[in-house]
Protein backbone atom coordinates (compact mmCIF):
# COMPACT_ATOMS: atom_id res chain seq x y z
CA UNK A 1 -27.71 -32.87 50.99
CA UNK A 2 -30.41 -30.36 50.88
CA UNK A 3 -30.83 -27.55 48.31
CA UNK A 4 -33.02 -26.49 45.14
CA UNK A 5 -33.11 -28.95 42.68
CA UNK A 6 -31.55 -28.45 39.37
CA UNK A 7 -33.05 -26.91 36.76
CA UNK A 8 -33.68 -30.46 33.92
CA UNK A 9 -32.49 -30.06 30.52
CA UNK A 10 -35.46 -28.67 28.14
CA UNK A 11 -35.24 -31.94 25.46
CA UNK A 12 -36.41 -30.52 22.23
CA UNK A 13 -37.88 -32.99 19.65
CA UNK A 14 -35.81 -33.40 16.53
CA UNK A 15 -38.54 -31.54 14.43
CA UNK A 16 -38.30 -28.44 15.74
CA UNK A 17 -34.29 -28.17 16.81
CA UNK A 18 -32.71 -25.46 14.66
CA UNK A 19 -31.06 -26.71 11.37
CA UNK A 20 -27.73 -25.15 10.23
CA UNK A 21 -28.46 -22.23 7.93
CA UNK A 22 -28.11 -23.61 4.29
CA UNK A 23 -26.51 -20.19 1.96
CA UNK A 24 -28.73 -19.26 -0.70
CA UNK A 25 -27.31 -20.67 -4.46
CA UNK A 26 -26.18 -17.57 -6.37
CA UNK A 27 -27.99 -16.84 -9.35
CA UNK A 28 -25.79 -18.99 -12.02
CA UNK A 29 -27.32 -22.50 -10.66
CA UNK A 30 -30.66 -21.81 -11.97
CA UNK A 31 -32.07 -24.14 -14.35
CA UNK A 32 -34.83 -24.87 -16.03
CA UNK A 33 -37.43 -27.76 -15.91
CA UNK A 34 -37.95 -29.92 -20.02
CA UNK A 35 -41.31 -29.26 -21.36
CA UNK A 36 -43.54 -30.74 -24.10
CA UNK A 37 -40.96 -33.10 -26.43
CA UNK A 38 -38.17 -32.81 -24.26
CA UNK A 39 -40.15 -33.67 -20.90
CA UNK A 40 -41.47 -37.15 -22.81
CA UNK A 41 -38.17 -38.04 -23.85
CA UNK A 42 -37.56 -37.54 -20.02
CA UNK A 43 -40.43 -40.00 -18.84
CA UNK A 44 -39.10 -42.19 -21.55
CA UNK A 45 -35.86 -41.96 -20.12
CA UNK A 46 -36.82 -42.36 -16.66
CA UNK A 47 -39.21 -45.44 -17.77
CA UNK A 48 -36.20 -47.28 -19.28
CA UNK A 49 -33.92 -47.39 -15.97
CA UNK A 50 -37.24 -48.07 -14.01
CA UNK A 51 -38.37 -50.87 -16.04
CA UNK A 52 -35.01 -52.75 -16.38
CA UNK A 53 -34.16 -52.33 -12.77
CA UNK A 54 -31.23 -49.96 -12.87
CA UNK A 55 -29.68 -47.10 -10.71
CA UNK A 56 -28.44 -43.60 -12.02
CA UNK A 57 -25.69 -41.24 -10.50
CA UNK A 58 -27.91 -38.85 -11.65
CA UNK A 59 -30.72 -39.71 -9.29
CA UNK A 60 -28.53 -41.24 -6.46
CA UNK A 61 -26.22 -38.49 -6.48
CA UNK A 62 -29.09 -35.79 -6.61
CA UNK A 63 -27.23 -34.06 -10.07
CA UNK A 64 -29.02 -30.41 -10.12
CA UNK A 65 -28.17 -31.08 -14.10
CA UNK A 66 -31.06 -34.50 -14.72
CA UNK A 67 -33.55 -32.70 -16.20
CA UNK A 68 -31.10 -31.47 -19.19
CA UNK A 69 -29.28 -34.62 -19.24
CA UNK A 70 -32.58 -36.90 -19.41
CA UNK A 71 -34.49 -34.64 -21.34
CA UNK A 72 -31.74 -34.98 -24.71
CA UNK A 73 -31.89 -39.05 -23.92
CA UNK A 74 -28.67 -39.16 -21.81
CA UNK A 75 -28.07 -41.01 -18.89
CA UNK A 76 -24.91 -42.45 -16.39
CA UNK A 77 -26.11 -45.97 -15.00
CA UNK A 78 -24.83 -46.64 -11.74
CA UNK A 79 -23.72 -50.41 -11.84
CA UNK A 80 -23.07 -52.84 -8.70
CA UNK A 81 -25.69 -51.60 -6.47
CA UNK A 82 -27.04 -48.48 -5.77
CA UNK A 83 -25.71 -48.49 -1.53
CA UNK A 84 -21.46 -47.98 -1.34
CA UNK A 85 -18.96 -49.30 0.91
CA UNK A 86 -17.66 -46.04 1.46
CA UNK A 87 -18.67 -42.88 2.82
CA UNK A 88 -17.57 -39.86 1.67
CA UNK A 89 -18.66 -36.90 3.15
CA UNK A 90 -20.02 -35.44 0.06
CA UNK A 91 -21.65 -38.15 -1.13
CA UNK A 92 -25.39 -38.38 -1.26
CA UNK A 93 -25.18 -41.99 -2.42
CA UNK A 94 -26.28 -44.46 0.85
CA UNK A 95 -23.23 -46.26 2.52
CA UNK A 96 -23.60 -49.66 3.49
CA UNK A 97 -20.97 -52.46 5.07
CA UNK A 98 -22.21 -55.46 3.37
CA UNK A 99 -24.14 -55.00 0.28
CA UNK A 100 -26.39 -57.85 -1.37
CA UNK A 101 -24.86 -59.91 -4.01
CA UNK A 102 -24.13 -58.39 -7.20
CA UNK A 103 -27.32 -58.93 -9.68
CA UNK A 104 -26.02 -61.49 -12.43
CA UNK A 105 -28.98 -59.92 -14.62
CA UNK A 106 -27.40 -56.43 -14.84
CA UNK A 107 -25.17 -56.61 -17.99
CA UNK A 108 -28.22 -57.86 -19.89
CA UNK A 109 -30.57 -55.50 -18.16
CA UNK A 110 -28.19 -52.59 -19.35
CA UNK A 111 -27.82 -53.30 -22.10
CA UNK A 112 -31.24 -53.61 -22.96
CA UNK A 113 -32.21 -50.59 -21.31
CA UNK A 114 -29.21 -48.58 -23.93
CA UNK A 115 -30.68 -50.46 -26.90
CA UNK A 116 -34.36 -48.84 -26.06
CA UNK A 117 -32.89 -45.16 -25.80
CA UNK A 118 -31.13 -42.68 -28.43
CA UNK A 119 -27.70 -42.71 -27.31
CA UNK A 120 -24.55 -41.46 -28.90
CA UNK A 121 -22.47 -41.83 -25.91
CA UNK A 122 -22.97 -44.08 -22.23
CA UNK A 123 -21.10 -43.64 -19.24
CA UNK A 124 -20.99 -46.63 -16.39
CA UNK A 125 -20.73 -45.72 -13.39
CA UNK A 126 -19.91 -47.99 -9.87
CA UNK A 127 -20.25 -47.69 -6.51
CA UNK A 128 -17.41 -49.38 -4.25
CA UNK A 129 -17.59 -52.71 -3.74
CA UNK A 130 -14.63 -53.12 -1.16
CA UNK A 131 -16.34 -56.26 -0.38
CA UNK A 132 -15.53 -58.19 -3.39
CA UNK A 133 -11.94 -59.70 -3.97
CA UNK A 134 -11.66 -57.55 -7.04
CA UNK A 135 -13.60 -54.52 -6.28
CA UNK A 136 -15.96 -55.90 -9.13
CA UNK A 137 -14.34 -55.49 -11.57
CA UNK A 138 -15.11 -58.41 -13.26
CA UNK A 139 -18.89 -57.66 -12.99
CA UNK A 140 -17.59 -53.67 -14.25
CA UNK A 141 -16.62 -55.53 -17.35
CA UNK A 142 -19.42 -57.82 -18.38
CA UNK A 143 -21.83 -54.85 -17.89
CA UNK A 144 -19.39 -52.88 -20.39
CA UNK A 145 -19.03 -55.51 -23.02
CA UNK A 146 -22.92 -56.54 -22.83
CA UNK A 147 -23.25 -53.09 -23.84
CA UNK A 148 -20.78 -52.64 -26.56
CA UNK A 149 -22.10 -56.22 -28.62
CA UNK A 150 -25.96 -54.74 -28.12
CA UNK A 151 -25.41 -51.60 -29.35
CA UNK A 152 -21.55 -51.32 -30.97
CA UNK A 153 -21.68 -47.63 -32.93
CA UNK A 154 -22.44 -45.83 -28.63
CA UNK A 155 -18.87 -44.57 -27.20
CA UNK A 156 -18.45 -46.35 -23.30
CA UNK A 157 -16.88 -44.35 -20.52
CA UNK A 158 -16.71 -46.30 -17.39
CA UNK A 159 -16.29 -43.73 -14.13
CA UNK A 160 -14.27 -46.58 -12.49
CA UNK A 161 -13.62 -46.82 -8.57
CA UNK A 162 -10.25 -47.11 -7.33
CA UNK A 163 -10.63 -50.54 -6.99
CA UNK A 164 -8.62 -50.68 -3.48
CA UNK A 165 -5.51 -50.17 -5.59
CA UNK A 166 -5.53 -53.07 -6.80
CA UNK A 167 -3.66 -53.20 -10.02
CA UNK A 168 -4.42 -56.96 -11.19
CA UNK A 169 -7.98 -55.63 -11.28
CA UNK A 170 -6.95 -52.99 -13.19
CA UNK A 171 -5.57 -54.87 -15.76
CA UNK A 172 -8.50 -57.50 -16.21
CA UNK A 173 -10.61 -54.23 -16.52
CA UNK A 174 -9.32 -53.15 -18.96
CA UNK A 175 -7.98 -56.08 -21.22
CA UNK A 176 -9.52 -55.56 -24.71
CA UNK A 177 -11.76 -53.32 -22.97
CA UNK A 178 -14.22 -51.51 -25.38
CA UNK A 179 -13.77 -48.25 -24.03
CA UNK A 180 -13.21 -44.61 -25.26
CA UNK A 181 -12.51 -43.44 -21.64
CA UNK A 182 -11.62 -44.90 -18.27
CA UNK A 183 -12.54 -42.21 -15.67
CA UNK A 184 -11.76 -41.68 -12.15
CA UNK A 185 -12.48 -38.78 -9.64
CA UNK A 186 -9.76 -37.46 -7.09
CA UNK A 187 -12.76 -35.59 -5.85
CA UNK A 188 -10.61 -32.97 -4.06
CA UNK A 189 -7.02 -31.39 -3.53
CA UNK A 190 -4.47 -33.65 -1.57
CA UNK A 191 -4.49 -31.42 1.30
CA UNK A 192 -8.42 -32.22 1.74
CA UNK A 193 -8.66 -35.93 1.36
CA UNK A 194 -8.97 -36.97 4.94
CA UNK A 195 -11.70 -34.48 5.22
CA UNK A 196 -14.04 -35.02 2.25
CA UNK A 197 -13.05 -38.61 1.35
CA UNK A 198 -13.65 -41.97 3.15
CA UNK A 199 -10.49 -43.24 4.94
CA UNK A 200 -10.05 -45.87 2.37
CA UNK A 201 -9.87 -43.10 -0.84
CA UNK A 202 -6.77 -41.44 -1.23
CA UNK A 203 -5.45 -38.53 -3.86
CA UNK A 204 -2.18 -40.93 -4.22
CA UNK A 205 -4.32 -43.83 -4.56
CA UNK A 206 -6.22 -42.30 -7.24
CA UNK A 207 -3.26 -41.00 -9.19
CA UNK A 208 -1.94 -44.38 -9.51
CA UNK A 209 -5.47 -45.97 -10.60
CA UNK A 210 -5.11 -42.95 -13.80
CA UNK A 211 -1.26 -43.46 -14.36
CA UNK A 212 -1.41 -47.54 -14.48
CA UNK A 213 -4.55 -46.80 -16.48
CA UNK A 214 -3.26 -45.37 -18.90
CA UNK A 215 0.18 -47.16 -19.28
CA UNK A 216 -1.48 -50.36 -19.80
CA UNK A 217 -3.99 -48.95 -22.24
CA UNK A 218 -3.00 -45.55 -24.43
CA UNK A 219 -5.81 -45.85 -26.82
CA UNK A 220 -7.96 -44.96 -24.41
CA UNK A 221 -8.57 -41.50 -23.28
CA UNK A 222 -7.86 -40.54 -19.22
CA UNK A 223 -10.72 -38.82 -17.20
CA UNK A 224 -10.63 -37.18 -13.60
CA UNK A 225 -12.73 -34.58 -11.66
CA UNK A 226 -12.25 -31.82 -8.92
CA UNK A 227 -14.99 -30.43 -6.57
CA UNK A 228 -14.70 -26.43 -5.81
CA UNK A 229 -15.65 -25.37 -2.36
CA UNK A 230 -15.04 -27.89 -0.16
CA UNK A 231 -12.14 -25.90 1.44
CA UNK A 232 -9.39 -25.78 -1.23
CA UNK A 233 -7.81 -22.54 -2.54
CA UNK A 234 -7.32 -21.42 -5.83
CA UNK A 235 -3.84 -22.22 -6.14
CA UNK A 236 -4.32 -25.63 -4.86
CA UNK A 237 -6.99 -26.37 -7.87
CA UNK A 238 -3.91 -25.44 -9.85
CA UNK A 239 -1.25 -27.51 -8.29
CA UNK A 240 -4.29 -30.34 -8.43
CA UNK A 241 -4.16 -29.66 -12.39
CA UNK A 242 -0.44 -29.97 -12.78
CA UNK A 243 -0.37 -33.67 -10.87
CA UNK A 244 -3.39 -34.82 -12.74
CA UNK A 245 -1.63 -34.34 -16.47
CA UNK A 246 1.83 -35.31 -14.76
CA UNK A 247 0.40 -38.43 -14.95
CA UNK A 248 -1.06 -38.35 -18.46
CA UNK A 249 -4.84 -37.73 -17.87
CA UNK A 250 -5.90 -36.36 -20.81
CA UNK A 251 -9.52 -35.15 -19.73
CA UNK A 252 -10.38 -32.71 -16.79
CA UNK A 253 -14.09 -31.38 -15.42
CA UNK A 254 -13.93 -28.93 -12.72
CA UNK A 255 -17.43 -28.11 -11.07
CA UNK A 256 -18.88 -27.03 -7.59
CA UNK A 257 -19.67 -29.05 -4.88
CA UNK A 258 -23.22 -29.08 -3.38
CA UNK A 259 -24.03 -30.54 -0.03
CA UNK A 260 -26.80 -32.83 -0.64
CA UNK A 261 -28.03 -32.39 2.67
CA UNK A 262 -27.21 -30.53 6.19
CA UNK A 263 -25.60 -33.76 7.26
CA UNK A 264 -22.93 -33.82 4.43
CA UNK A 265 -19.58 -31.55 4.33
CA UNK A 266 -20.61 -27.68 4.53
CA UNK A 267 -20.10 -25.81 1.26
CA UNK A 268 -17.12 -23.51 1.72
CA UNK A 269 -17.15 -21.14 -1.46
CA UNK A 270 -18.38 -20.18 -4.59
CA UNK A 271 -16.21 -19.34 -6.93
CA UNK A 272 -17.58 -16.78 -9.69
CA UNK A 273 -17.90 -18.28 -13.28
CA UNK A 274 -15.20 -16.28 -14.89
CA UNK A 275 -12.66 -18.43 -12.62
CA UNK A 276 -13.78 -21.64 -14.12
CA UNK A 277 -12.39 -20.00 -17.01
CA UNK A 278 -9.27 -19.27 -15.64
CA UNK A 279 -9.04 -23.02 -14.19
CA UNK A 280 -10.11 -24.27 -18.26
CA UNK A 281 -7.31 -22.61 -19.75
CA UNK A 282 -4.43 -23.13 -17.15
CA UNK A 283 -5.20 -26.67 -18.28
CA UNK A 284 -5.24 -26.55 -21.77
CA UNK A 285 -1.96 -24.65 -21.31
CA UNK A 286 -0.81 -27.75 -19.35
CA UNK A 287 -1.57 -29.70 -22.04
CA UNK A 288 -4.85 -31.49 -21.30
CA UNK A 289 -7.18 -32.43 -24.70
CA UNK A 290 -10.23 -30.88 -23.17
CA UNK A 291 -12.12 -29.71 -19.96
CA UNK A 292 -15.55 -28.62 -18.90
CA UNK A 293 -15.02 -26.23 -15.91
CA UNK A 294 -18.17 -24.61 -14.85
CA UNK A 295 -20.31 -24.05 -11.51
CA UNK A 296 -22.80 -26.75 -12.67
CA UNK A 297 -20.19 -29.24 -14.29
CA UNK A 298 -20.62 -33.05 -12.69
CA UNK A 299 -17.75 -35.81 -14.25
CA UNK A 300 -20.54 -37.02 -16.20
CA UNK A 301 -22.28 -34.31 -17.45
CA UNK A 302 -22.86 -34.55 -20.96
CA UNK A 303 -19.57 -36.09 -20.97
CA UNK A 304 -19.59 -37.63 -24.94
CA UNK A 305 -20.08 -33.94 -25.35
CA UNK A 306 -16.09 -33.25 -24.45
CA UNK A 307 -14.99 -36.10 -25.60
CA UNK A 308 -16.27 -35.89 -29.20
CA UNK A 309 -15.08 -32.14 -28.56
CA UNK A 310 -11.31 -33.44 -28.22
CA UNK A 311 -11.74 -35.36 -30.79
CA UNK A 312 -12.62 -32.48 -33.31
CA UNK A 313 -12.13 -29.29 -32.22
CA UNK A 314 -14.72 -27.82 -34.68
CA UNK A 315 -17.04 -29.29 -32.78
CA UNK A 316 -19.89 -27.14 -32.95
CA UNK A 317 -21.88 -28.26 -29.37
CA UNK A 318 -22.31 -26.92 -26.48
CA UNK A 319 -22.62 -27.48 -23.08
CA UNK A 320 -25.39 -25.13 -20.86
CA UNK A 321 -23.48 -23.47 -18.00
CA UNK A 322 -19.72 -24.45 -18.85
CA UNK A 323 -16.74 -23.06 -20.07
CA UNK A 324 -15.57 -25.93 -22.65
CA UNK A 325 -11.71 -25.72 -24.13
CA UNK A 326 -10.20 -28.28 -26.59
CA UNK A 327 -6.95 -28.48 -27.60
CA UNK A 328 -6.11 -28.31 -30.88
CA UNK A 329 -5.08 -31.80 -32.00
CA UNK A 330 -3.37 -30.30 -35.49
CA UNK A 331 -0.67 -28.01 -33.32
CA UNK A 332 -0.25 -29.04 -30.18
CA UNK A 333 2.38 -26.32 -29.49
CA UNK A 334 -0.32 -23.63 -29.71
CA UNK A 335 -3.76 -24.49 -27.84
CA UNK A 336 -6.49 -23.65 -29.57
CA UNK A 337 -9.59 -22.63 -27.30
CA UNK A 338 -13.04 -23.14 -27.86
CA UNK A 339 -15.69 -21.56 -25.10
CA UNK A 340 -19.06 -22.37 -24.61
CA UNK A 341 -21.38 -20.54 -22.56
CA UNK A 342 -25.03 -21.04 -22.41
């Protein structure tokens, strides 16, 4: 066969092939950098999970809020590893199929690394561990109760995984648990869960984790989270509200999703503030105690913030960036709103 020859595909080195345009933030998700006291209470901060070998959400998960969070001498650990056995496609923690052992020193380590901060309030929080026979919750547990004997007067929030559903885990969790609040994050609206979450994750799945939750244990306040603009519409974040309190959670955050890099799911909105408001009181009106609905809400920013907040709505805190409603716990009949904007 005769002929020219053809023409070889131009192979362009992965430097220089053209990356997916990234939209420009909109002016709301500015923030500011600590300075003088509050940026030594940061190294301090920063020091302390260093030095006792811990992980953060807010440094795995990139949190555009761990500056403000760090600088007043808050943190969320991240307990059980810092790789998951999941991968979510919004995730900016590392996914990995078999992760090491779980560290035996980590309740000890944790709770020496609360004793050596200023904390009112800790939140836990775990990566999956589909690996283990109980999701580890067992090692969820020791790390909670090493921290309540240390330091006894701090308020524990644990931002549990599903724990594959598993409902005997569930209950050993939680057995004379220490907590103020179990939390969990649907992440997104039904509809979406096959597109933002790992196979494994489901929104039906997750409502039962909250329900069972909080059946076995009443005392102890429900948590959950939804991510804006990963596809959803308005109506669905609605709809999303109504199934979250028909199963008795009693705390909501509402905040917008970020792609942590060009390789994660594509930001597909952003909402304006005032509809966080909207979102904040449809739920009150639903009958949730409180929720922090705001472009640069995370599940565990300043979260002892709304939760001493539903505890007494004259609460005088506030949280930078947020719209922040409580419901009145004297007359539950009539909400009672309380908004906070920074």
């Amino acid at each position: 066969m005769t002929g020219k020859p053809l023409p070889m595909a131009q192979i362009i080195p992965p430097a220089l092939r053209e990356k997916p345009k990234r939209e420009r933030l909109p002016e709301w998700f500015r923030t500011s950098l600590p300075n003088g006291k509050q940026q030594a209470i940061f190294n301090e901060t920063k020091a302390a999970v260093a030095d006792n070998k811990l992980h953060t959400v807010c440094q795995e998960a990139r949190c555009p809020n761990i500056h403000d969070c760090w600088a007043s001498g808050d943190a969320t650990f991240m307990i059980a590893g810092q790789e998951c056995t999941r991968g979510c496609r919004f995730c900016a923690v590392g996914t990995i199929k078999t992760p090491p052992p779980l560290d035996v020193d980590e309740p000890a380590n944790l709770a020496e690394a609360v004793t050596s901060m200023n904390l009112k309030h800790v939140v836990i929080t775990v990566v999956n561990r589909d690996d283990l026979s109980d999701s580890g919750a067992e090692h969820y547990k020791k790390c909670i109760d090493a921290v309540h004997i240390a330091q006894p007067h701090i308020t524990l929030e644990l931002l549990c995984s599903d724990l594959a559903g598993d409902m005997d885990a569930l209950a050993q969790l939680l057995h004379q648990s220490p907590l103020s609040v179990f939390a969990h994050n649907v992440e997104c609206v039904p509809r979406l869960d096959k597109t933002v979450r790992d196979h494994r994750a489901s929104f039906s799945q997750s409502i039962s984790i909250l329900a069972e939750a909080k059946r076995l244990r009443p005392d102890i306040l429900t948590k959950s989270s939804i991510m804006v603009g990963v596809g959803e519409t308005d109506e669905e974040i609605t709809q999303t509200l109504q199934l979250l309190r028909d199963a008795n959670v009693d705390l909501v955050t509402i905040g917008q999703y970020l792609a942590p890099s060009s390789n994660h799911l594509t930001v597909d909105r952003f909402p304006q503030p005032e509809r966080y408001d909207t979102w904040a009181k449809q739920a009150i009106d639903m009958g949730f105690s409180g929720i922090a609905s705001g472009p640069l809400v995370r599940s565990s920013f300043k979260a002892g913030l709304l939760l001493r907040k539903s505890q007494d709505p004259n609460n005088s805190e506030s949280m930078p960036g947020a719209y922040v409603y409580v419901r009145d716990l004297q007359d539950k009949q009539t909400a009672s709103l309380k908004a906070d904007i920074d």
